[in-house]
N, C-alpha and C. Protein backbone atom coordinates (compact mmCIF):
# COMPACT_ATOMS: atom_id res chain seq x y z
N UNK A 1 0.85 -1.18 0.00
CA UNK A 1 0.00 0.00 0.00
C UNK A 1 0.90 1.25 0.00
N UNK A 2 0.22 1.83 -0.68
CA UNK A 2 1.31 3.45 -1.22
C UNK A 2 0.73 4.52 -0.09
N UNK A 3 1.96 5.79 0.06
CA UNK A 3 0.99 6.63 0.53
C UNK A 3 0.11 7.66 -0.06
N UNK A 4 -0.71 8.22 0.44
CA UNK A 4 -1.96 9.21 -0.37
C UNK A 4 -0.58 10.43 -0.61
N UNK A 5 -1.08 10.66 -1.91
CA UNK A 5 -0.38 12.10 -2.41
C UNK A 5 -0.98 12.93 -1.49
N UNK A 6 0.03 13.87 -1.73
CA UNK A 6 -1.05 15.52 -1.06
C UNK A 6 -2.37 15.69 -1.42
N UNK A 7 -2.56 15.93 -2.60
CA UNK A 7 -4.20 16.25 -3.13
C UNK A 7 -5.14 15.16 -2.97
N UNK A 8 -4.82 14.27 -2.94
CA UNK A 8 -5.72 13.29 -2.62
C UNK A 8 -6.02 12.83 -1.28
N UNK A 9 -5.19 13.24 -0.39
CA UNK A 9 -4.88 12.88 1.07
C UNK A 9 -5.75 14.25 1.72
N UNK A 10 -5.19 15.40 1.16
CA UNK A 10 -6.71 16.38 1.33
C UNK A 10 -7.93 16.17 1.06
N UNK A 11 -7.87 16.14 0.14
CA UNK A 11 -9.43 15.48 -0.25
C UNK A 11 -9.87 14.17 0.78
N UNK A 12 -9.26 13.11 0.72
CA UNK A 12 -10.10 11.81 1.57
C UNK A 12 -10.05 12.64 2.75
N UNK A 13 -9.40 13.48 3.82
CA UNK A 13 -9.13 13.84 5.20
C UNK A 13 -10.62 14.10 4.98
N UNK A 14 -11.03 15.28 4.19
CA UNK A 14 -12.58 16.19 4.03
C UNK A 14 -13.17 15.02 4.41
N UNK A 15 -13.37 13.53 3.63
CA UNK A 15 -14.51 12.83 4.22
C UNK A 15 -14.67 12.11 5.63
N UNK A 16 -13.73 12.27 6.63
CA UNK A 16 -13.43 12.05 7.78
C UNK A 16 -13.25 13.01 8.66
N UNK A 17 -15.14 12.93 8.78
CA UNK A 17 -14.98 14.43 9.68
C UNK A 17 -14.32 14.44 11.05
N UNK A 18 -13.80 15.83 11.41
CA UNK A 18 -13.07 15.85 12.45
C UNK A 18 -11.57 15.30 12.66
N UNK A 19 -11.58 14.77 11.55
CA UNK A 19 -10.02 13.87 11.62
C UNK A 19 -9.23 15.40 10.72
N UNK A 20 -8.11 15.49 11.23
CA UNK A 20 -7.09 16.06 10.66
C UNK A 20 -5.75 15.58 10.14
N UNK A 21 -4.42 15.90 9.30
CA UNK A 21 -3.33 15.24 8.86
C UNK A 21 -2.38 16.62 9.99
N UNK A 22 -1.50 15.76 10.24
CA UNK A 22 -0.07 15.96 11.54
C UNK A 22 0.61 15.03 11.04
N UNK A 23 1.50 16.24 10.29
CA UNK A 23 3.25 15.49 9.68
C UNK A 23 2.58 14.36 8.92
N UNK A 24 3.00 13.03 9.07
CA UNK A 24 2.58 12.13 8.65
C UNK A 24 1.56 10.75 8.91
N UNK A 25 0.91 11.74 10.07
CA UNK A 25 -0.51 10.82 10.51
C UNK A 25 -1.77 11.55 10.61
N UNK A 26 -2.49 11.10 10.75
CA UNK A 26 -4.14 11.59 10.93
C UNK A 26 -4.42 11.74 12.08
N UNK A 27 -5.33 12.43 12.94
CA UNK A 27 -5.78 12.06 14.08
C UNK A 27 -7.27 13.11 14.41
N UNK A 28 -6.88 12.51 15.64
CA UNK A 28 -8.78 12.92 15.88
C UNK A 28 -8.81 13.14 17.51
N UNK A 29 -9.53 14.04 18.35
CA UNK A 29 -10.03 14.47 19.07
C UNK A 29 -10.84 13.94 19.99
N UNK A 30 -11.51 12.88 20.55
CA UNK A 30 -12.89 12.92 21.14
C UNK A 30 -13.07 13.85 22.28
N UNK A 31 -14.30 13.94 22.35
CA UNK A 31 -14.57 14.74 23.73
C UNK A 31 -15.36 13.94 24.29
N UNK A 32 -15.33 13.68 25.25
CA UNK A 32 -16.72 12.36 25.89
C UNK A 32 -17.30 13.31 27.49
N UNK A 33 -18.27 12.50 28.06
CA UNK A 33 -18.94 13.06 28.72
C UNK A 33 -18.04 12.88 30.74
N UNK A 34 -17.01 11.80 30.27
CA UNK A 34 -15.80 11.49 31.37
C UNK A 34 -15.42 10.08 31.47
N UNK A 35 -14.97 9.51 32.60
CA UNK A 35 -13.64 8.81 32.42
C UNK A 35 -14.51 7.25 31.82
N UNK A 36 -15.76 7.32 32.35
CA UNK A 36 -16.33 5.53 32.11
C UNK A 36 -16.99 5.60 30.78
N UNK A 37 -17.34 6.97 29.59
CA UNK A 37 -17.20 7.05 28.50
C UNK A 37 -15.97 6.88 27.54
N UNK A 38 -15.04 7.48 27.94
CA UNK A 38 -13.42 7.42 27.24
C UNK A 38 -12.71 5.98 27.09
N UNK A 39 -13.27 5.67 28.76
CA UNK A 39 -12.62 4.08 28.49
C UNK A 39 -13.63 3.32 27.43
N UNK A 40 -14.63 3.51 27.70
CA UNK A 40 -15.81 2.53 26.91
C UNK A 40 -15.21 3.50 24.65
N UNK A 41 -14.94 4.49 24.72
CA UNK A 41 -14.71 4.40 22.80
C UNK A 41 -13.53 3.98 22.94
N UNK A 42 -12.45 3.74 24.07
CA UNK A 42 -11.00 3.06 23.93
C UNK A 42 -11.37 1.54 23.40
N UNK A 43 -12.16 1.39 24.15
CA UNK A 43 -12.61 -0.56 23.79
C UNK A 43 -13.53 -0.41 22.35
N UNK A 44 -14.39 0.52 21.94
CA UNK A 44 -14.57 0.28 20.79
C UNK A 44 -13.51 0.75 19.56
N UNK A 45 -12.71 1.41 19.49
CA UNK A 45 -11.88 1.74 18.72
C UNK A 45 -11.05 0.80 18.71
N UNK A 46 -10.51 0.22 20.02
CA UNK A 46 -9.63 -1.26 19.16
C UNK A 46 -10.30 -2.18 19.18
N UNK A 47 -11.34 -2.77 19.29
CA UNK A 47 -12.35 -3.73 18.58
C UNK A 47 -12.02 -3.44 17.49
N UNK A 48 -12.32 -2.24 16.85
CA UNK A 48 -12.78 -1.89 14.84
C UNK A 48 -11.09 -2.04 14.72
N UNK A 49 -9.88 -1.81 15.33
CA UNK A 49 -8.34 -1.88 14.89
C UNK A 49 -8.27 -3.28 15.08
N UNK A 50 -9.15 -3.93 16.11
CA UNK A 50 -8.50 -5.60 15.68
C UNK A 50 -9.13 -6.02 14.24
N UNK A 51 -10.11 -5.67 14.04
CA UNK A 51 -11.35 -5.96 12.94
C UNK A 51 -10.65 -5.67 11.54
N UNK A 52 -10.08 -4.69 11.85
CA UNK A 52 -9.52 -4.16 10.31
C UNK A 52 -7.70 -4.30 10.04
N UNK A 53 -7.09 -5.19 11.29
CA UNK A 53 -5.90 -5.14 11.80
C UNK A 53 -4.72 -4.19 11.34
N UNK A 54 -5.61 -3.15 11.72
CA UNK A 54 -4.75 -1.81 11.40
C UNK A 54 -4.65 -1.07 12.87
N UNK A 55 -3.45 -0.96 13.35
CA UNK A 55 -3.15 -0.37 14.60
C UNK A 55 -3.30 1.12 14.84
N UNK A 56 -3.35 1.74 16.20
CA UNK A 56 -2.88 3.06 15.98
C UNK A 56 -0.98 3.27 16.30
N UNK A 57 -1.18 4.71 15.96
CA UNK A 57 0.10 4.82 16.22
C UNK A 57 0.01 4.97 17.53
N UNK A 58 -0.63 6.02 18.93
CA UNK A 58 -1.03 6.01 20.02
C UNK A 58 -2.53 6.20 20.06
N UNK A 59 -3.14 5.95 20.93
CA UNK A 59 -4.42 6.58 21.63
C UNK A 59 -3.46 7.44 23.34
N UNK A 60 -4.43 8.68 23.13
CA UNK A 60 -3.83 9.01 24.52
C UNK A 60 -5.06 9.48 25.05
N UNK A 61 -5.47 9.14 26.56
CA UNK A 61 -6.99 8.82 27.07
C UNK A 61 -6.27 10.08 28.58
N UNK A 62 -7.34 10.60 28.50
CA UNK A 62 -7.11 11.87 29.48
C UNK A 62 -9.08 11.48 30.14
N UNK A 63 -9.38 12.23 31.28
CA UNK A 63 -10.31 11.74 31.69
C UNK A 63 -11.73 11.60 31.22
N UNK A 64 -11.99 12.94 30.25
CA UNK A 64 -13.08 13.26 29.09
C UNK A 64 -12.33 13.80 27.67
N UNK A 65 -11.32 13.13 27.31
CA UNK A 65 -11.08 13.20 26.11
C UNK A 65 -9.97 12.59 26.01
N UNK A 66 -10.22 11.96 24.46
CA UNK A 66 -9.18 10.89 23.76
C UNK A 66 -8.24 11.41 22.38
N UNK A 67 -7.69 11.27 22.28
CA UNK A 67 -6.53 11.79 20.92
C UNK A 67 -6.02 10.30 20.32
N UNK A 68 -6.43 10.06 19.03
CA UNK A 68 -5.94 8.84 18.27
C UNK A 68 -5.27 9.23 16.99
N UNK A 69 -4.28 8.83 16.72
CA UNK A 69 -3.50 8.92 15.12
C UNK A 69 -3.13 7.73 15.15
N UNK A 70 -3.28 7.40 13.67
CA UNK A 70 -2.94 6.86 12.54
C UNK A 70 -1.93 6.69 11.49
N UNK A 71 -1.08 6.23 11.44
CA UNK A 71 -0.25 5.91 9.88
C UNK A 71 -0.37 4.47 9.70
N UNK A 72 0.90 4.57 8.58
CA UNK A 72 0.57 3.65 7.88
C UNK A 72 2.43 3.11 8.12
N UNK A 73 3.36 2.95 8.66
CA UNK A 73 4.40 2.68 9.24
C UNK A 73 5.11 1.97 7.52
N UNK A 74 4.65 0.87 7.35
CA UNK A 74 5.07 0.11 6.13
C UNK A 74 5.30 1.26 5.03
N UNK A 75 4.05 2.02 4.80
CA UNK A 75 4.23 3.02 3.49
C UNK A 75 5.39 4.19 4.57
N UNK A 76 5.64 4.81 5.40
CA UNK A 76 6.03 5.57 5.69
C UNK A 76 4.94 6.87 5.82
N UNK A 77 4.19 6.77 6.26
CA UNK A 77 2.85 7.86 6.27
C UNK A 77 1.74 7.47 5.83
N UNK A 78 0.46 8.10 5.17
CA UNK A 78 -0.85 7.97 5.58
C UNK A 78 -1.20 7.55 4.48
N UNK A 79 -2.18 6.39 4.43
CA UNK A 79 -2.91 5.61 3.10
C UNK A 79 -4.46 5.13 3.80
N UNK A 80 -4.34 4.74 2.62
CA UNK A 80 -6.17 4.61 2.64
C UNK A 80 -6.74 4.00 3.68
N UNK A 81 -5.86 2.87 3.99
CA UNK A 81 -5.96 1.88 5.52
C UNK A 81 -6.63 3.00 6.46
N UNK A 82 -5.17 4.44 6.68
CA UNK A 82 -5.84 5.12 7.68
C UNK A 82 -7.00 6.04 7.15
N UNK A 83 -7.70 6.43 6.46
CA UNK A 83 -8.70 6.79 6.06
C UNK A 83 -9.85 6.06 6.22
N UNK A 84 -9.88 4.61 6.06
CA UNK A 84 -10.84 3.60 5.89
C UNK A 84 -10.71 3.40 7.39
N UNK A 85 -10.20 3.11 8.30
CA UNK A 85 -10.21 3.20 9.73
C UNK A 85 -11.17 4.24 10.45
N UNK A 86 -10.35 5.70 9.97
CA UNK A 86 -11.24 6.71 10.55
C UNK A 86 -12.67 7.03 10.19
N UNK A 87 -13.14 6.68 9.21
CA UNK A 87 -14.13 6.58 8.44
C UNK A 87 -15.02 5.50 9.42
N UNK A 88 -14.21 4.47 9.68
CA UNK A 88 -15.15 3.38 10.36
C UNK A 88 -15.36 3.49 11.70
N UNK A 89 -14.78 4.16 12.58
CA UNK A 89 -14.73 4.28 13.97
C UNK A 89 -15.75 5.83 14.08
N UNK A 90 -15.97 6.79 13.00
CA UNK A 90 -16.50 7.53 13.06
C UNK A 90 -18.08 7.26 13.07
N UNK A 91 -18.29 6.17 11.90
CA UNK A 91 -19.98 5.46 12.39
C UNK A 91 -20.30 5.01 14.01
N UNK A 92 -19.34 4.97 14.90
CA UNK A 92 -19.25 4.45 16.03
C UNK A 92 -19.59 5.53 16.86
N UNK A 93 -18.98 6.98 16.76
CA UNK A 93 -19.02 8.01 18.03
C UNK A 93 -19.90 9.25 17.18
């Protein structure tokens, strides 16, 4: 798997709302309502990463909000994998 050019890597980010590109990963924000919400999208977000066996690069879990990025390590930066990930965890929250 290759990585997304610039223009095209803009473009797919647009369909993953809330997700943004940092250097060479994606990531995303949650805000939850506190700590027994945050843990509960930690367990659904790697459910859908075992499902699609695409890892993150970190999740970092603070008490009402989570921060997750994405690459793609093999390509050296961001491909469709991480697009198709964020895309899928986004039907979730």
């Amino acid at each position: 798997m290759e990585k997304l050019n610039p223009d095209l890597l803009l473009q797919r980010i647009k369909e993953a709302n809330g997700w943004f590109v940092d250097g060479n990963s994606i990531k995303k924000i949650f805000k939850t309502k506190g700590f027994p919400q945050t843990a509960g999208l930690v367990t659904v977000i790697s459910a859908i990463c075992q499902q699609f066996d695409h890892h993150p690069d970190y999740i970092l879990m603070k008490y009402s909000e989570l921060e997750v990025s994405f690459s793609t390590h093999s390509a050296g930066g961001i491909t469709d994998k991480d697009i198709e990930i964020a895309l899928e965890i986004n039907k979730f929250v």
